[in-house]
Protein backbone atom coordinates (compact mmCIF):
# COMPACT_ATOMS: atom_id res chain seq x y z
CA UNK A 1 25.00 40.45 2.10
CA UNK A 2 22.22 40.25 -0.63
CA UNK A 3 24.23 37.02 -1.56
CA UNK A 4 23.84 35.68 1.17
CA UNK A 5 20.22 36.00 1.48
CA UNK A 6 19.82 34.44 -2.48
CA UNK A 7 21.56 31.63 -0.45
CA UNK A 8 19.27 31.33 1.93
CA UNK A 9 16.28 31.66 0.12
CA UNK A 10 17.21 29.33 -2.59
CA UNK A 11 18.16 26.99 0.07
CA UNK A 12 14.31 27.43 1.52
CA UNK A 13 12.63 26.37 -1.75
CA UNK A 14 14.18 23.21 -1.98
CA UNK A 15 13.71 22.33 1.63
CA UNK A 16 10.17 22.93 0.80
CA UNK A 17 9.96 21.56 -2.32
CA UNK A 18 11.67 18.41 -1.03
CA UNK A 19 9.75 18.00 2.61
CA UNK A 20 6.23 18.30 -0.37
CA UNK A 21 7.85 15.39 -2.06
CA UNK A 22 7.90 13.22 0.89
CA UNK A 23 4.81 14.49 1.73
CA UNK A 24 3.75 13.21 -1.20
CA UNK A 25 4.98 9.82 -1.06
CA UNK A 26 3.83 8.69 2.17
CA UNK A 27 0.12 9.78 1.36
CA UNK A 28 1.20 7.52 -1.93
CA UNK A 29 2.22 4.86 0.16
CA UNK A 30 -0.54 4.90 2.82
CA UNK A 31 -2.97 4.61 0.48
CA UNK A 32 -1.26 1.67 -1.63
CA UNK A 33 -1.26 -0.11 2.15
CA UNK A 34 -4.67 0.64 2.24
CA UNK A 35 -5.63 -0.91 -0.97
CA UNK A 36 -3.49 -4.14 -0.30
CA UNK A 37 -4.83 -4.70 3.48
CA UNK A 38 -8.57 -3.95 2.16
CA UNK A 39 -7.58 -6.77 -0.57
CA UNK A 40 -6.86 -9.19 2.50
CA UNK A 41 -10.56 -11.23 3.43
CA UNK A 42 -11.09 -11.64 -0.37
CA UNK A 43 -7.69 -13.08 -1.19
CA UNK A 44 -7.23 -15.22 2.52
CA UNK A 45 -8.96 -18.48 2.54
CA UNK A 46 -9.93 -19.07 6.44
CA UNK A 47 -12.06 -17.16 7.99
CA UNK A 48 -10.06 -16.23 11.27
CA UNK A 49 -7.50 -13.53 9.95
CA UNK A 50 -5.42 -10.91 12.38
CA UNK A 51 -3.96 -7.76 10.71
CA UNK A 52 -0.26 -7.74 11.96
CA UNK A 53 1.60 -4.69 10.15
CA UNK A 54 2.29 -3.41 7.13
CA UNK A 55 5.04 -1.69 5.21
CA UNK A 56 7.20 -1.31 2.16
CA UNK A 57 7.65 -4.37 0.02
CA UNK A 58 11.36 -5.98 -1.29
CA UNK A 59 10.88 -4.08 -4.38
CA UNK A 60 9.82 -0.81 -5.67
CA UNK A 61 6.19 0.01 -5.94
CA UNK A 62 5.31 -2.79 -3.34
CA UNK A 63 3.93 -2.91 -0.09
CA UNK A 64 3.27 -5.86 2.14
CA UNK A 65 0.63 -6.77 4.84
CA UNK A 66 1.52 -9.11 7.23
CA UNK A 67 -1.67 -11.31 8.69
CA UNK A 68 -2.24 -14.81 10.49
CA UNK A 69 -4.91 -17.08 10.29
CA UNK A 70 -5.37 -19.00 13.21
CA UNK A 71 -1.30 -19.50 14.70
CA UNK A 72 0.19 -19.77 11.24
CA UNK A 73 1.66 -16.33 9.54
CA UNK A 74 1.43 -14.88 6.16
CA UNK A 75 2.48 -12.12 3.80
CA UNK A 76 0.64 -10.60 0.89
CA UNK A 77 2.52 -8.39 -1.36
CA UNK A 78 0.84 -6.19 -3.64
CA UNK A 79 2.32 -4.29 -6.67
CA UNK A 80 1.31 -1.41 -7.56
CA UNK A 81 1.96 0.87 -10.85
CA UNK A 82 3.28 4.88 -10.45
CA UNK A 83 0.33 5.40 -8.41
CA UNK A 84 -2.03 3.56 -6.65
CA UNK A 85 -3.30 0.97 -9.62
CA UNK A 86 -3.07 -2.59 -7.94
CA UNK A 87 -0.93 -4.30 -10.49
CA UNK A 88 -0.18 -7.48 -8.77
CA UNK A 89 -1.47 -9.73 -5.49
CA UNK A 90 0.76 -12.51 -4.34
CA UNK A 91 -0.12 -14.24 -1.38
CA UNK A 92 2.65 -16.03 0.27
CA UNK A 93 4.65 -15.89 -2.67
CA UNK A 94 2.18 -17.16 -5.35
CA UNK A 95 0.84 -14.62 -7.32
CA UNK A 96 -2.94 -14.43 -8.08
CA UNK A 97 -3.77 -15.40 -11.42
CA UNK A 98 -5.00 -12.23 -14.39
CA UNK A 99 -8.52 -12.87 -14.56
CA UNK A 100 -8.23 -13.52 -10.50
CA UNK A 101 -6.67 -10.15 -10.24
CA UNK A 102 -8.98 -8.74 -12.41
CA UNK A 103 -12.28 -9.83 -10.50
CA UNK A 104 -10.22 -8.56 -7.73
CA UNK A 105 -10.18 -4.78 -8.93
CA UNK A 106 -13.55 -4.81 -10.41
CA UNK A 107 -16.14 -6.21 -8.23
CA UNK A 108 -14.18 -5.88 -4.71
CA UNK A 109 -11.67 -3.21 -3.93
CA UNK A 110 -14.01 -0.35 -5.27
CA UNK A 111 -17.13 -1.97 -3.07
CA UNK A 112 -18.40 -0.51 0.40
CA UNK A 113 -17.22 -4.13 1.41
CA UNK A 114 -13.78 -3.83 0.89
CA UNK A 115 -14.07 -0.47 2.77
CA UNK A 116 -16.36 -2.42 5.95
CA UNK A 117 -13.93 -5.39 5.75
CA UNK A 118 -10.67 -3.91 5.93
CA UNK A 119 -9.09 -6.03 8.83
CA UNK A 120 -6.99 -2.93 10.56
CA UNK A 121 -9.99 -0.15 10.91
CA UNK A 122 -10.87 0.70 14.19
């Protein structure tokens, strides 16, 4: 019987360590979404843009935001590195350029703008 029990118990830790995990990752993940969408009115160039959806990207560490201006779509994939460091833009399949990136990150995303401009708050 006690076997049993070291069964069940053991079985209990890695439910729990395993439901933490994915936990985890989707606080990762909403938060990478969040730092790609808020990216969105710096990196679009028109001025009418509708937040569509978002989700994972085609590779790992990517998400993508989905977003029209006026009646025509678009996609912006960002890349991000193990965490939530913004890596890589590409809007539409054309990646911003290093310096572009760069001004990005440092005098946007990290701004009560970014935060005020975020096309999907409520």
């Amino acid at each position: 019987m006690r076997r049993v029990h070291r069964w069940f118990l053991a079985g209990g830790v890695v439910a729990g360590f395993f439901g933490g995990l994915a936990a985890c990752q989707d606080t990762l993940r909403r938060d990478r979404v969040a730092s790609c969408r808020r990216a969105l009115p710096a990196v679009a160039t028109g001025g009418d843009i509708r937040f569509q959806g978002a989700g994972p990207g085609s590779a790992s560490g990517t998400v993508r935001v989905d977003f029209a201006e006026g009646n025509r779509p678009h996609r912006m994939t960002c890349r991000f590195d193990g965490a939530t460091g913004l890596v890589e833009v590409a809007l539409d399949g054309a990646a911003l350029s290093g310096p572009a990136l760069y001004m990005l990150k440092r005098y946007y995303l990290d701004t009560p703008d970014a935060a005020a401009g975020d096309p999907a708050r409520p």
